[in-house]
C-alpha atoms as a PDB file:
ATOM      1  CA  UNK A   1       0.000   0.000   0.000  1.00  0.00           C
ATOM      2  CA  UNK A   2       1.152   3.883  -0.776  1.00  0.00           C
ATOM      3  CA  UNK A   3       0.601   6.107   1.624  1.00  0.00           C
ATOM      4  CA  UNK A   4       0.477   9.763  -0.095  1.00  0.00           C
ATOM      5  CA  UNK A   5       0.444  12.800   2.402  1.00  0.00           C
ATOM      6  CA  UNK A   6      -0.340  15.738   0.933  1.00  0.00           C
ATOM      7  CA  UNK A   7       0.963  18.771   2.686  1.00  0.00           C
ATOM      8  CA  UNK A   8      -0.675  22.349   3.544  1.00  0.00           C
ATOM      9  CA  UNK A   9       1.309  24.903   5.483  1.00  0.00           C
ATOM     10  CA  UNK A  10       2.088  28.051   5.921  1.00  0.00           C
ATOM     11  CA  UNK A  11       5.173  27.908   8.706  1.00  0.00           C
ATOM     12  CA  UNK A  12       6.222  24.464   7.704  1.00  0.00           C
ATOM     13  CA  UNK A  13       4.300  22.647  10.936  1.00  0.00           C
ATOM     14  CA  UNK A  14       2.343  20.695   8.652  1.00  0.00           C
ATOM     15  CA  UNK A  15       4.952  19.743   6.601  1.00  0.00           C
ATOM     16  CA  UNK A  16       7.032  18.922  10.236  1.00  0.00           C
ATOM     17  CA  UNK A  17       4.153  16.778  10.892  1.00  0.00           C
ATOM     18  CA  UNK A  18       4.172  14.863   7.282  1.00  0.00           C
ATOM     19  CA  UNK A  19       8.064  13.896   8.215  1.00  0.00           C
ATOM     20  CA  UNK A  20       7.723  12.471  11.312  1.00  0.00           C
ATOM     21  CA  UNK A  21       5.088  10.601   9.811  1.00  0.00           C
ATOM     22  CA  UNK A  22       7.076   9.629   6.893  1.00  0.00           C
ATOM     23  CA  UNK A  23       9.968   8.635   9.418  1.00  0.00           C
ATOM     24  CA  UNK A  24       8.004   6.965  12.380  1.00  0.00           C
ATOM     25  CA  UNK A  25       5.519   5.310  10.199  1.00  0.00           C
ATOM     26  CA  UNK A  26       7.618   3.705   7.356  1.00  0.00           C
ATOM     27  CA  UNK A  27       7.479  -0.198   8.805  1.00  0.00           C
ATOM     28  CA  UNK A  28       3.183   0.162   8.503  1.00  0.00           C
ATOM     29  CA  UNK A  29       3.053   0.492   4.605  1.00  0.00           C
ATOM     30  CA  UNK A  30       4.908   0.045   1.616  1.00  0.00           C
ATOM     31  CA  UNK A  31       5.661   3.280   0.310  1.00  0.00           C
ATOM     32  CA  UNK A  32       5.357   7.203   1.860  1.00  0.00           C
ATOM     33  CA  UNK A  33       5.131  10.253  -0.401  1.00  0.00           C
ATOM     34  CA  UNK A  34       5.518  13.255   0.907  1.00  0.00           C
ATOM     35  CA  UNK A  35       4.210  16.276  -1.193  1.00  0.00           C
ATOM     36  CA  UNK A  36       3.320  20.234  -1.008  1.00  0.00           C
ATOM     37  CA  UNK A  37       0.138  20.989  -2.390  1.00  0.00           C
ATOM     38  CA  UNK A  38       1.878  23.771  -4.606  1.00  0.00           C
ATOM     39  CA  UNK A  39       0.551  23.601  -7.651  1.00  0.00           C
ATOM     40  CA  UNK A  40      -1.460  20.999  -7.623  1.00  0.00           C
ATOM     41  CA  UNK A  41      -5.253  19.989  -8.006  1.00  0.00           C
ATOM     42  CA  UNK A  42      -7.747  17.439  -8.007  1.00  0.00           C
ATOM     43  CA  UNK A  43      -5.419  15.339 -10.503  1.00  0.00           C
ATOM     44  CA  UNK A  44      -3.504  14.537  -7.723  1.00  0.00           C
ATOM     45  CA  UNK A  45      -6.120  11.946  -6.266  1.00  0.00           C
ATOM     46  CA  UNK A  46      -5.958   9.655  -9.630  1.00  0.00           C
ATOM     47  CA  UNK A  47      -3.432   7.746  -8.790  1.00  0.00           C
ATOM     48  CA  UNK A  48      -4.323   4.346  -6.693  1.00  0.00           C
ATOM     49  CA  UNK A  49      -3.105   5.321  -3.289  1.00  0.00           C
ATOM     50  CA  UNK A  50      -4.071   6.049   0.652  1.00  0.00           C
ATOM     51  CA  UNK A  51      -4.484   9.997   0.846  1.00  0.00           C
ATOM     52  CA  UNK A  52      -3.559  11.923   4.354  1.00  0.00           C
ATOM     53  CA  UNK A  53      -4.334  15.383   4.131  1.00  0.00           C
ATOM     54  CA  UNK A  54      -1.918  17.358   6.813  1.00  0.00           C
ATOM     55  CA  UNK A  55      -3.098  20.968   6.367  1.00  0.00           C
ATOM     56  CA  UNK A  56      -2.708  24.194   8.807  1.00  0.00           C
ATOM     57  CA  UNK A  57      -5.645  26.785   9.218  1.00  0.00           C
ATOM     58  CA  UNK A  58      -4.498  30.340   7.973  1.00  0.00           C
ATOM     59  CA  UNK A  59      -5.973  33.311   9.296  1.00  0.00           C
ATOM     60  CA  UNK A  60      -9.790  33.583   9.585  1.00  0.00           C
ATOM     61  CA  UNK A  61     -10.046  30.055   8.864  1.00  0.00           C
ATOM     62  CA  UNK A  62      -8.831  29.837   5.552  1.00  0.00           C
ATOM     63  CA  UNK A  63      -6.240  27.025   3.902  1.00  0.00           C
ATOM     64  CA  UNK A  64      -3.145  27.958   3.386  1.00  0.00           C
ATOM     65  CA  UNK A  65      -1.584  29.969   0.645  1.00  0.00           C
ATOM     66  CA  UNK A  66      -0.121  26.460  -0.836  1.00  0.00           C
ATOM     67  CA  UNK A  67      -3.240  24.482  -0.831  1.00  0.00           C
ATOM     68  CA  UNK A  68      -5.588  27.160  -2.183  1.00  0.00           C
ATOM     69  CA  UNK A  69      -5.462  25.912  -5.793  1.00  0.00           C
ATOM     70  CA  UNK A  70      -6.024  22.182  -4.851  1.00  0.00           C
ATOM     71  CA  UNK A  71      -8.892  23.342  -2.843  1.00  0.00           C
ATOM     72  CA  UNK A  72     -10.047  25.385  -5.235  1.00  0.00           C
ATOM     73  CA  UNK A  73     -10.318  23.070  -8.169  1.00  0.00           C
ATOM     74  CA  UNK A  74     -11.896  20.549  -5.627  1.00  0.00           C
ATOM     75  CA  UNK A  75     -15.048  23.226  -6.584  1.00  0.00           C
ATOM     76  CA  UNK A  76     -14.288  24.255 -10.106  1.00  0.00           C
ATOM     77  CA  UNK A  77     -13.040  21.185 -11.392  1.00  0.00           C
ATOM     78  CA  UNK A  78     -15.351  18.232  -9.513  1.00  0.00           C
ATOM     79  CA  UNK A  79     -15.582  14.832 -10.141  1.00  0.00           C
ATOM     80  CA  UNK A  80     -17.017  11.665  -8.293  1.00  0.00           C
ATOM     81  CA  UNK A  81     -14.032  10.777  -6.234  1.00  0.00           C
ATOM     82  CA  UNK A  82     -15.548   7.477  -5.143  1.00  0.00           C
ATOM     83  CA  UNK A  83     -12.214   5.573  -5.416  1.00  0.00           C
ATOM     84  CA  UNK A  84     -10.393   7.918  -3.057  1.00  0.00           C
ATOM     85  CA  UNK A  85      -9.261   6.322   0.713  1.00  0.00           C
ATOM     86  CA  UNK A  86      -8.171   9.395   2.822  1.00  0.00           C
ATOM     87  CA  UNK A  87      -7.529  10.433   6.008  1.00  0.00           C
ATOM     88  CA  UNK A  88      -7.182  13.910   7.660  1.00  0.00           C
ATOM     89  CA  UNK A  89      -4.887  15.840  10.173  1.00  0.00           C
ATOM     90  CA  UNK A  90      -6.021  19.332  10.495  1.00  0.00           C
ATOM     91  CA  UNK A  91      -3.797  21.697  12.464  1.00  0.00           C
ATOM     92  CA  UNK A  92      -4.796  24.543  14.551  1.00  0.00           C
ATOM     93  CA  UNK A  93      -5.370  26.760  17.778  1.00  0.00           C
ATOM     94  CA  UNK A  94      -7.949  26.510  19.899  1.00  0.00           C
ATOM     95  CA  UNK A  95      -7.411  30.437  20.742  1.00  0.00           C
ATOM     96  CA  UNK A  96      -9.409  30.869  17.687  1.00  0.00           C
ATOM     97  CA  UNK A  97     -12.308  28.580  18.466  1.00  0.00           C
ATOM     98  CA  UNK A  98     -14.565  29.705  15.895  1.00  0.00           C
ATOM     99  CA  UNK A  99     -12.321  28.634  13.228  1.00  0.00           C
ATOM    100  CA  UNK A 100     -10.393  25.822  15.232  1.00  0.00           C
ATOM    101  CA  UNK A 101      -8.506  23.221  12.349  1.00  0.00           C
ATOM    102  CA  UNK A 102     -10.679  24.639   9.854  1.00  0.00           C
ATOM    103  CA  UNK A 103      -8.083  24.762   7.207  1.00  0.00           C
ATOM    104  CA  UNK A 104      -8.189  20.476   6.670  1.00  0.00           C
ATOM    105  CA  UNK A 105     -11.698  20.480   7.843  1.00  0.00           C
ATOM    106  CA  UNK A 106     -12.559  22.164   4.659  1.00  0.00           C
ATOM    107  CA  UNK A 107     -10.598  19.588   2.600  1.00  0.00           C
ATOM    108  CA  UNK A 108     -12.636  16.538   4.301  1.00  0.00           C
ATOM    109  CA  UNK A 109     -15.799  18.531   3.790  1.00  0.00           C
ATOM    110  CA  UNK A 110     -15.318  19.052  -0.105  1.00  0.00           C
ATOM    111  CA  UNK A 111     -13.654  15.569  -0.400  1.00  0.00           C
ATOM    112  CA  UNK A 112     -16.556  14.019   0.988  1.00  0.00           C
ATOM    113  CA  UNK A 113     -18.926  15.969  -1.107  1.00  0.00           C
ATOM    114  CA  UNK A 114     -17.242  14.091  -4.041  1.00  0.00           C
ATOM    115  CA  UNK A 115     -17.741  10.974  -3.024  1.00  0.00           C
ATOM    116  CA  UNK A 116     -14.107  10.243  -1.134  1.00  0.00           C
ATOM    117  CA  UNK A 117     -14.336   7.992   1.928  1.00  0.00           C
ATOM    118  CA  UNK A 118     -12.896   9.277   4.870  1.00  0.00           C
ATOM    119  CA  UNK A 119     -11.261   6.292   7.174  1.00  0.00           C
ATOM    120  CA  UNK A 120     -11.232   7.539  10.871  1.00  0.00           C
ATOM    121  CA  UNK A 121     -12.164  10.702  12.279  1.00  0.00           C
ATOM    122  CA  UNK A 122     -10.291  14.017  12.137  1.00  0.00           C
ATOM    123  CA  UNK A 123      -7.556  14.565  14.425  1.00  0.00           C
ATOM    124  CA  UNK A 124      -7.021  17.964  15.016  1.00  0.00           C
ATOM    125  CA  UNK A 125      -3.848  18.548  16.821  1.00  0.00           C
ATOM    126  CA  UNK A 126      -4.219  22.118  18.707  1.00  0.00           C
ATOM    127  CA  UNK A 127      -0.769  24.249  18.880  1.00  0.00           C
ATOM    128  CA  UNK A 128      -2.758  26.105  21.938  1.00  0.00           C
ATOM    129  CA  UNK A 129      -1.968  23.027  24.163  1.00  0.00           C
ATOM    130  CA  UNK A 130       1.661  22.638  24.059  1.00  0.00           C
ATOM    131  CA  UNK A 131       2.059  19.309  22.407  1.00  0.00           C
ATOM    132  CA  UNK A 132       4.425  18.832  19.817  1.00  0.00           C
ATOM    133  CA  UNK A 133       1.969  18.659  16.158  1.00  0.00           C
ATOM    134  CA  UNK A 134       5.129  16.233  14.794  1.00  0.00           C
ATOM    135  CA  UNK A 135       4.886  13.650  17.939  1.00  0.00           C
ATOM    136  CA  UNK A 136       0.838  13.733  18.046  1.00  0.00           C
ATOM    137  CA  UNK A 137       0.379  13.053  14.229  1.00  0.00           C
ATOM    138  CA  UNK A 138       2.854  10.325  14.312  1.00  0.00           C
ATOM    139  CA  UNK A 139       0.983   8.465  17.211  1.00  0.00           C
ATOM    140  CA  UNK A 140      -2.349   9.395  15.377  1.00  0.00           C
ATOM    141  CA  UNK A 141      -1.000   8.218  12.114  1.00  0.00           C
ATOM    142  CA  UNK A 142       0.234   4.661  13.148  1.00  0.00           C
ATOM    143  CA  UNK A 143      -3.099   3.853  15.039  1.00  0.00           C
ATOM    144  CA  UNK A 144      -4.679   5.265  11.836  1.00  0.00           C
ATOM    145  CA  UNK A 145      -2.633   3.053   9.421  1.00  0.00           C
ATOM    146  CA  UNK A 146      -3.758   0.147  11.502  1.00  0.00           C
ATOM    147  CA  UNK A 147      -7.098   0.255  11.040  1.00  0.00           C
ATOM    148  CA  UNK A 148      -6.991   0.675   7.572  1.00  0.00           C
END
């Protein structure tokens, strides 16, 4: 199994996050990709492959500046995404509570609109807390990856 984790940041925590993964999880599958969303769009999901979207929340709840255009073309580009396996860390601060992780909440909302099954809940790590985002997705992930 390939595990593809598609990365959305802003100060690099998410992408943090997507390396300790990569490192930590690398005995539970077969392969790990790690990429930025720059540039990319819906496309990316047509290759046969476990998706983890690791995305930040940027300003007033908004993706981040990298994962606009994916997000974006989730909307002006649709298609039934039935095929698609993903999972979702969503980073954020629960200072901002009205818009707490809502930068990969977004993604699993529009994901699931297109028919992509989500396996697992959310886990939104909160930066408010003091936790380390890298250590808590790692732990998240390998639990994750075993119940896929």
């Amino acid at each position: 199994m390939k595990l593809k984790i598609l990365v959305g940041t802003m100060t690099n925590t998410a992408e943090y996050a997507a390396q300790a993964i990569e490192m930590d999880c690398a005995d539970l599958v077969d392969h790990i990709e790690v990429l930025l969303m720059d540039g990319l769009d819906i496309s990316v999901f047509d290759e046969d492959a476990l998706y983890l979207i690791c995305c930040s929340t940027y300003g007033a709840g908004d993706v981040p500046d990298n994962a606009r255009a994916l997000c974006d073309s989730l909307d002006t580009a649709p298609r039934f995404l039935g095929h698609v396996r993903y999972g979702v860390i969503a980073l954020g601060d629960r200072t901002h509570a009205q818009t707490f992780c809502f930068g990969g909440k977004k993604f699993d909302e529009r994901l699931h609109s297109l028919g992509a099954k989500r396996i697992g809940e959310v886990f939104c790590h909160d930066a408010s807390d003091g936790s380390m985002a890298e250590t808590e997705a790692a732990a998240w992930c390998r639990t994750w990856l075993a119940s896929v």
